[in-house]
C-alpha atoms as a PDB file:
ATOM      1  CA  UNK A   1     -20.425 -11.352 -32.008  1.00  0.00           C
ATOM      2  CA  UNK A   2     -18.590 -12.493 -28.903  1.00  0.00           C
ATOM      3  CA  UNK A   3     -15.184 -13.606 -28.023  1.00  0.00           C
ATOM      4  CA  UNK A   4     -14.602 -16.856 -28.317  1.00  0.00           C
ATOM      5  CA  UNK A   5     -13.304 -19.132 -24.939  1.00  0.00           C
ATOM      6  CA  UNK A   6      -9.697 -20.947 -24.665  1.00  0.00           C
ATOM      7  CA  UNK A   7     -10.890 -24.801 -24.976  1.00  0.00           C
ATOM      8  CA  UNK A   8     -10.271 -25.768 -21.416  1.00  0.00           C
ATOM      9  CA  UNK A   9      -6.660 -28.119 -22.163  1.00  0.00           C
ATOM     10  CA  UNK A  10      -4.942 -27.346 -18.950  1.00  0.00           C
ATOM     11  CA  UNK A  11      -5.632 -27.614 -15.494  1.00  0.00           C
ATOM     12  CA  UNK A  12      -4.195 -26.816 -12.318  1.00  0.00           C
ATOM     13  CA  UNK A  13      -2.593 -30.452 -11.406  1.00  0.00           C
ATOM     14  CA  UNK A  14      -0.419 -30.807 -14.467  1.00  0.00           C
ATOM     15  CA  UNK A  15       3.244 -30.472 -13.373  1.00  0.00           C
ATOM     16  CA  UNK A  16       4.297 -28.147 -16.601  1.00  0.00           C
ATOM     17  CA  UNK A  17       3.666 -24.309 -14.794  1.00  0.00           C
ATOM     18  CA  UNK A  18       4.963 -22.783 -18.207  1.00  0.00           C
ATOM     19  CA  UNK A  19       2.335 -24.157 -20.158  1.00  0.00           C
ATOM     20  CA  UNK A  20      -0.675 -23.364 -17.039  1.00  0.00           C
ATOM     21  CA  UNK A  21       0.859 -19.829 -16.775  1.00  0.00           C
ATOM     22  CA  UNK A  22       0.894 -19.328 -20.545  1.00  0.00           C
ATOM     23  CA  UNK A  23      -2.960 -20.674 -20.646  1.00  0.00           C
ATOM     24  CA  UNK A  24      -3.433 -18.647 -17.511  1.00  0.00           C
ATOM     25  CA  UNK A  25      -2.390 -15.074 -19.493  1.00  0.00           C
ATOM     26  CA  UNK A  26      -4.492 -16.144 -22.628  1.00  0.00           C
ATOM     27  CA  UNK A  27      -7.584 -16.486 -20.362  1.00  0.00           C
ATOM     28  CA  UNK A  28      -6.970 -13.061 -18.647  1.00  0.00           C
ATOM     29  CA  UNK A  29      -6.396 -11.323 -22.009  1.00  0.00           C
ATOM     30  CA  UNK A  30      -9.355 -12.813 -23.442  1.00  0.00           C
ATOM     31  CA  UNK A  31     -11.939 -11.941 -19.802  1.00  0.00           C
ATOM     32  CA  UNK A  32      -9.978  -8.071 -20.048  1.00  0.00           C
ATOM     33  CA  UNK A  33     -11.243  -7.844 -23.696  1.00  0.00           C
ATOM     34  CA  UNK A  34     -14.325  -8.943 -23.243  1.00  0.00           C
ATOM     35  CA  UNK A  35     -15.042  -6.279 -21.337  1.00  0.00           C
ATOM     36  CA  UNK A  36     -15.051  -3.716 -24.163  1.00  0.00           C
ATOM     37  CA  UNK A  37     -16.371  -2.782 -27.049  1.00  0.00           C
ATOM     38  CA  UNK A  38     -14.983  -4.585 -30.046  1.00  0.00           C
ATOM     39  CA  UNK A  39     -15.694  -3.889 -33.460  1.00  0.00           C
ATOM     40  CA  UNK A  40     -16.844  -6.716 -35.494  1.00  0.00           C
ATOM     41  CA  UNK A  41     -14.037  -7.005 -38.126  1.00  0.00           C
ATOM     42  CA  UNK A  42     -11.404  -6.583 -34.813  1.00  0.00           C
ATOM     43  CA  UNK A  43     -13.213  -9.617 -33.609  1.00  0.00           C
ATOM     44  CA  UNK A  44     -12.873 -11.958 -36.645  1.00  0.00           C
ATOM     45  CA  UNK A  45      -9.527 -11.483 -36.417  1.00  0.00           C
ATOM     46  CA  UNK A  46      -8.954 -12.068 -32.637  1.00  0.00           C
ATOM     47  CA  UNK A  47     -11.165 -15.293 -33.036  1.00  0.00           C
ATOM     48  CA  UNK A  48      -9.239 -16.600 -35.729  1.00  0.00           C
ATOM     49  CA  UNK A  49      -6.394 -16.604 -33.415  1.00  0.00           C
ATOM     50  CA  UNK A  50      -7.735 -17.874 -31.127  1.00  0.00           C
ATOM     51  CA  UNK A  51      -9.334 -20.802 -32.949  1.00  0.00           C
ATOM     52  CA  UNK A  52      -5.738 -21.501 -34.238  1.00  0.00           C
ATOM     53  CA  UNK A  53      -4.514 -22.130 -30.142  1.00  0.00           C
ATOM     54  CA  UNK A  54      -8.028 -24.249 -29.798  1.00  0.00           C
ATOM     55  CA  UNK A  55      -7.202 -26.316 -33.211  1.00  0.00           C
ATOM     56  CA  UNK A  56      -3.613 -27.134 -32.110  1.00  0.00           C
ATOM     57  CA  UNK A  57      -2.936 -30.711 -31.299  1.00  0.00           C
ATOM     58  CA  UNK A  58       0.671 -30.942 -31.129  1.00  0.00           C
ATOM     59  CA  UNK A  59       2.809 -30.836 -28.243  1.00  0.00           C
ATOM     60  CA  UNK A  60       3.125 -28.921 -24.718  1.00  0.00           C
ATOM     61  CA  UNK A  61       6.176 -26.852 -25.643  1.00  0.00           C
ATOM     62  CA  UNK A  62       4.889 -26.042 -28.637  1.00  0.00           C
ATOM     63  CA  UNK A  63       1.413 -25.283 -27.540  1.00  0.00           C
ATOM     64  CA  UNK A  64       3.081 -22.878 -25.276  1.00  0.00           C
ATOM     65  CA  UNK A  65       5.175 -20.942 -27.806  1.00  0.00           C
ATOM     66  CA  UNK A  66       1.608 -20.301 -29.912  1.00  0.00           C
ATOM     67  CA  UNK A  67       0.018 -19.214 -26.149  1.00  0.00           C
ATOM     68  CA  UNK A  68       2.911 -16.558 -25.446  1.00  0.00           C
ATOM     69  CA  UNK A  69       2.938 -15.981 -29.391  1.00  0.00           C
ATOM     70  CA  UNK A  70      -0.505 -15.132 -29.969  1.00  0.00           C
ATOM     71  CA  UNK A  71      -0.860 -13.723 -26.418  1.00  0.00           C
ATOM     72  CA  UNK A  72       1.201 -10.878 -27.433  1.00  0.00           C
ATOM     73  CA  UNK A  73      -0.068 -10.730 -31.354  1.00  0.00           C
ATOM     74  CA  UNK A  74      -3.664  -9.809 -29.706  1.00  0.00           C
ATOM     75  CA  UNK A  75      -2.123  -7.042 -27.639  1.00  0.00           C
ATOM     76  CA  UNK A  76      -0.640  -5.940 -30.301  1.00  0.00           C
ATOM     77  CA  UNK A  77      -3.474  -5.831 -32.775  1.00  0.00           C
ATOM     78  CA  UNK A  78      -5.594  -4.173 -29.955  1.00  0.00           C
ATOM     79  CA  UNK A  79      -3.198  -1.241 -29.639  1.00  0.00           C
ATOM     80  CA  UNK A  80      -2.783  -0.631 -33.068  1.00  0.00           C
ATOM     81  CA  UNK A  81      -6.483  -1.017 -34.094  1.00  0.00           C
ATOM     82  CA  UNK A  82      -8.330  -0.210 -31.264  1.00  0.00           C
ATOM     83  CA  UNK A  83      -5.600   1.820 -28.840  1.00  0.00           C
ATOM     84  CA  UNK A  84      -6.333  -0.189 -26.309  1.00  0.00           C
ATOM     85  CA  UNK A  85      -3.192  -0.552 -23.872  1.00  0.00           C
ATOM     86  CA  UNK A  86      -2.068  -2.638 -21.076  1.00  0.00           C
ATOM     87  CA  UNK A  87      -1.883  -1.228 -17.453  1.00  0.00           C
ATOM     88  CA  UNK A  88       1.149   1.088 -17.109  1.00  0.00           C
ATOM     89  CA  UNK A  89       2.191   1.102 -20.486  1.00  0.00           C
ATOM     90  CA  UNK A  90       2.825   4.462 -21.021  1.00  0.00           C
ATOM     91  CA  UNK A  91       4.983   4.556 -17.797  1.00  0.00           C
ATOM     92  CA  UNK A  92       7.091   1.390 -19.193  1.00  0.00           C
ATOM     93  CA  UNK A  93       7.715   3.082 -22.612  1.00  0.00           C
ATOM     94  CA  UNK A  94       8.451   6.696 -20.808  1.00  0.00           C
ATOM     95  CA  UNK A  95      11.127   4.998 -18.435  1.00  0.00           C
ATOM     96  CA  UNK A  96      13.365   3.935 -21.672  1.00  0.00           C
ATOM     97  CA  UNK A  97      12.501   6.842 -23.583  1.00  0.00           C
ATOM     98  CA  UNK A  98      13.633   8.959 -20.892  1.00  0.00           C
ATOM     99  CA  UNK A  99      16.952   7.271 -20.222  1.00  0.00           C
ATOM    100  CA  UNK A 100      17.464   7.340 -23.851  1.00  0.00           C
ATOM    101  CA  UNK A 101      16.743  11.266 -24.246  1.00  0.00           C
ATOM    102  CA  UNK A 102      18.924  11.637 -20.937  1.00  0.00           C
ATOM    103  CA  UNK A 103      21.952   9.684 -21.891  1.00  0.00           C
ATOM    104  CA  UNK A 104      21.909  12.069 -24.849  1.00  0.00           C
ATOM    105  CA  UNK A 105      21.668  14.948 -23.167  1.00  0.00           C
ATOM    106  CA  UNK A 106      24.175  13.969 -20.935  1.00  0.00           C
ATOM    107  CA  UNK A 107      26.455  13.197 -23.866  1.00  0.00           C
ATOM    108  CA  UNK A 108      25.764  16.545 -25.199  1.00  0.00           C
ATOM    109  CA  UNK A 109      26.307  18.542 -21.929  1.00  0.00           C
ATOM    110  CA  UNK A 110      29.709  16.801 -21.773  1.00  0.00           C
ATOM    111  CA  UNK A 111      30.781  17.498 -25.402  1.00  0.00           C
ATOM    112  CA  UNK A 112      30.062  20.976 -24.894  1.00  0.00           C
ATOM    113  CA  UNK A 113      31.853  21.213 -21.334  1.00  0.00           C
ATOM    114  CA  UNK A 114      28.387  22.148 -19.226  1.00  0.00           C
ATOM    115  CA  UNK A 115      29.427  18.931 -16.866  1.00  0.00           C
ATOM    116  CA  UNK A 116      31.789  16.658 -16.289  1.00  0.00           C
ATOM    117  CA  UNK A 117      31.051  12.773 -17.701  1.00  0.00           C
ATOM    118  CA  UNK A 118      30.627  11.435 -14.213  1.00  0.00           C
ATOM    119  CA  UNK A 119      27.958  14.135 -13.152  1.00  0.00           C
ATOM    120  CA  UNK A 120      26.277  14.170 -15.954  1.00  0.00           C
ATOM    121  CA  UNK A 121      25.310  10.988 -17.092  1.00  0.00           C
ATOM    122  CA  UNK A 122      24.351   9.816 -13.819  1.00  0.00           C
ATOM    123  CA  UNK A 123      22.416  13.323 -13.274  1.00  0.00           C
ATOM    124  CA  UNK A 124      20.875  13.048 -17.141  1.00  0.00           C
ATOM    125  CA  UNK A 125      20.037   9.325 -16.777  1.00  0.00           C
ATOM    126  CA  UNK A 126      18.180  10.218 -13.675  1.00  0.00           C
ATOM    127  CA  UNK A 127      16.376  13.194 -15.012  1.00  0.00           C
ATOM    128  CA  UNK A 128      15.012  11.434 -17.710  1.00  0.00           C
ATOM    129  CA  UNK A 129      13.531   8.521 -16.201  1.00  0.00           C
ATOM    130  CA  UNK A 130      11.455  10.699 -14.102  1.00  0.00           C
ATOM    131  CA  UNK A 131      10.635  12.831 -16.725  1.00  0.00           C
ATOM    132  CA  UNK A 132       9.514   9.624 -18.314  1.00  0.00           C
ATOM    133  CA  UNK A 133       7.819   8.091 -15.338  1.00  0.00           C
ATOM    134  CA  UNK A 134       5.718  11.863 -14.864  1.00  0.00           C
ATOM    135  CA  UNK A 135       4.567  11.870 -18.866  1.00  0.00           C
ATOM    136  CA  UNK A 136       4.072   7.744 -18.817  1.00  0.00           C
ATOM    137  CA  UNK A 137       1.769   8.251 -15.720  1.00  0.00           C
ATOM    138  CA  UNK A 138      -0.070  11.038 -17.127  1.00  0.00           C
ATOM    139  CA  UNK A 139      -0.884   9.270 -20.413  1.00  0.00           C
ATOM    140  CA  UNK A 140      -2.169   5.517 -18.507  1.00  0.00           C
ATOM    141  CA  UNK A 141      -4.004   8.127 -16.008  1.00  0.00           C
ATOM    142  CA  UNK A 142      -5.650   9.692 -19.518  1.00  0.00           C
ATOM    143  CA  UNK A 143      -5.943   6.220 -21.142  1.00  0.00           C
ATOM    144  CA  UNK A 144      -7.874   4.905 -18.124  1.00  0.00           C
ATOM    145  CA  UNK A 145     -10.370   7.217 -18.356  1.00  0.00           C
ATOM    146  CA  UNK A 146     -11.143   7.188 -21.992  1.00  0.00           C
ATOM    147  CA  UNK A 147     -11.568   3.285 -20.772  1.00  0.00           C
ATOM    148  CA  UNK A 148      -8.970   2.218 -23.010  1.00  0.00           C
ATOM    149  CA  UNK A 149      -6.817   0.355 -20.988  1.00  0.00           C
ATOM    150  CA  UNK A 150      -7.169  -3.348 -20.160  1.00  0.00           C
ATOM    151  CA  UNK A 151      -7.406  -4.696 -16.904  1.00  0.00           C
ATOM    152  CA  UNK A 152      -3.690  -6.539 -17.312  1.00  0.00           C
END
């Protein structure tokens, strides 16, 4: 069983770019998954979805809400089923967690009298982003070569 295609609706010469970007994304989710190895019952699912974007008849705006909708319902569904990510997601999600984990630190370095507030959360905001840039490179590194990261 095989992905199914976007119907072709748009094309370049329209004047709306949200709704040719939109389409545009769709198409280069669907070509990145396409090039993996799907289960069957992950596929019924991702063709149903997209059979509900090639069944709409209703207008541009909307159209575009159920492209950026679904667009990120598939790469959802993917990570959760299938652990398949987008490229440098691990890097995205280490950034935040690491200026989260370093504000806290921070906060806790200053409540115990280590540092002083303006040293410390600028010096545990810091820390922790590159902590979380080092770890979030390691794991899309380790996710590319277990090919389970899409070509996004």
């Amino acid at each position: 069983m095989n992905i199914k295609k976007l119907e072709d609706r748009v094309n370049s010469e329209q004047n709306n770019k949200k709704l040719l970007g939109a389409y545009q994304k769709m198409q280069r989710l669907i070509q990145a998954l396409e090039k993996k190895e799907i289960p069957t019952e992950n596929l019924i699912v991702i063709n149903a979805d997209i059979q509900l974007i090639n069944s709409f008849s209703g207008t541009e705006k909307k159209l575009i809400q159920i492209l950026k909708k679904t667009n990120s319902k598939i790469i959802t569904f993917v990570e959760k089923e299938l652990q398949f990510v987008i490229k440098q997601h691990y890097r995205s999600l280490g950034i935040v967690f690491g200026m989260f984990a370093g504000t806290m630190f921070s906060s806790i370095s200053v409540s115990i009298g280590i540092m002083d507030i303006g040293t410390s959360t600028g010096m545990g905001i810091l820390v922790g982003m590159v902590i979380g840039i080092i770890v979030g490179s390691y794991l899309d590194v380790k996710a590319e070569k277990n090919g389970l990261q899409l070509d996004l």
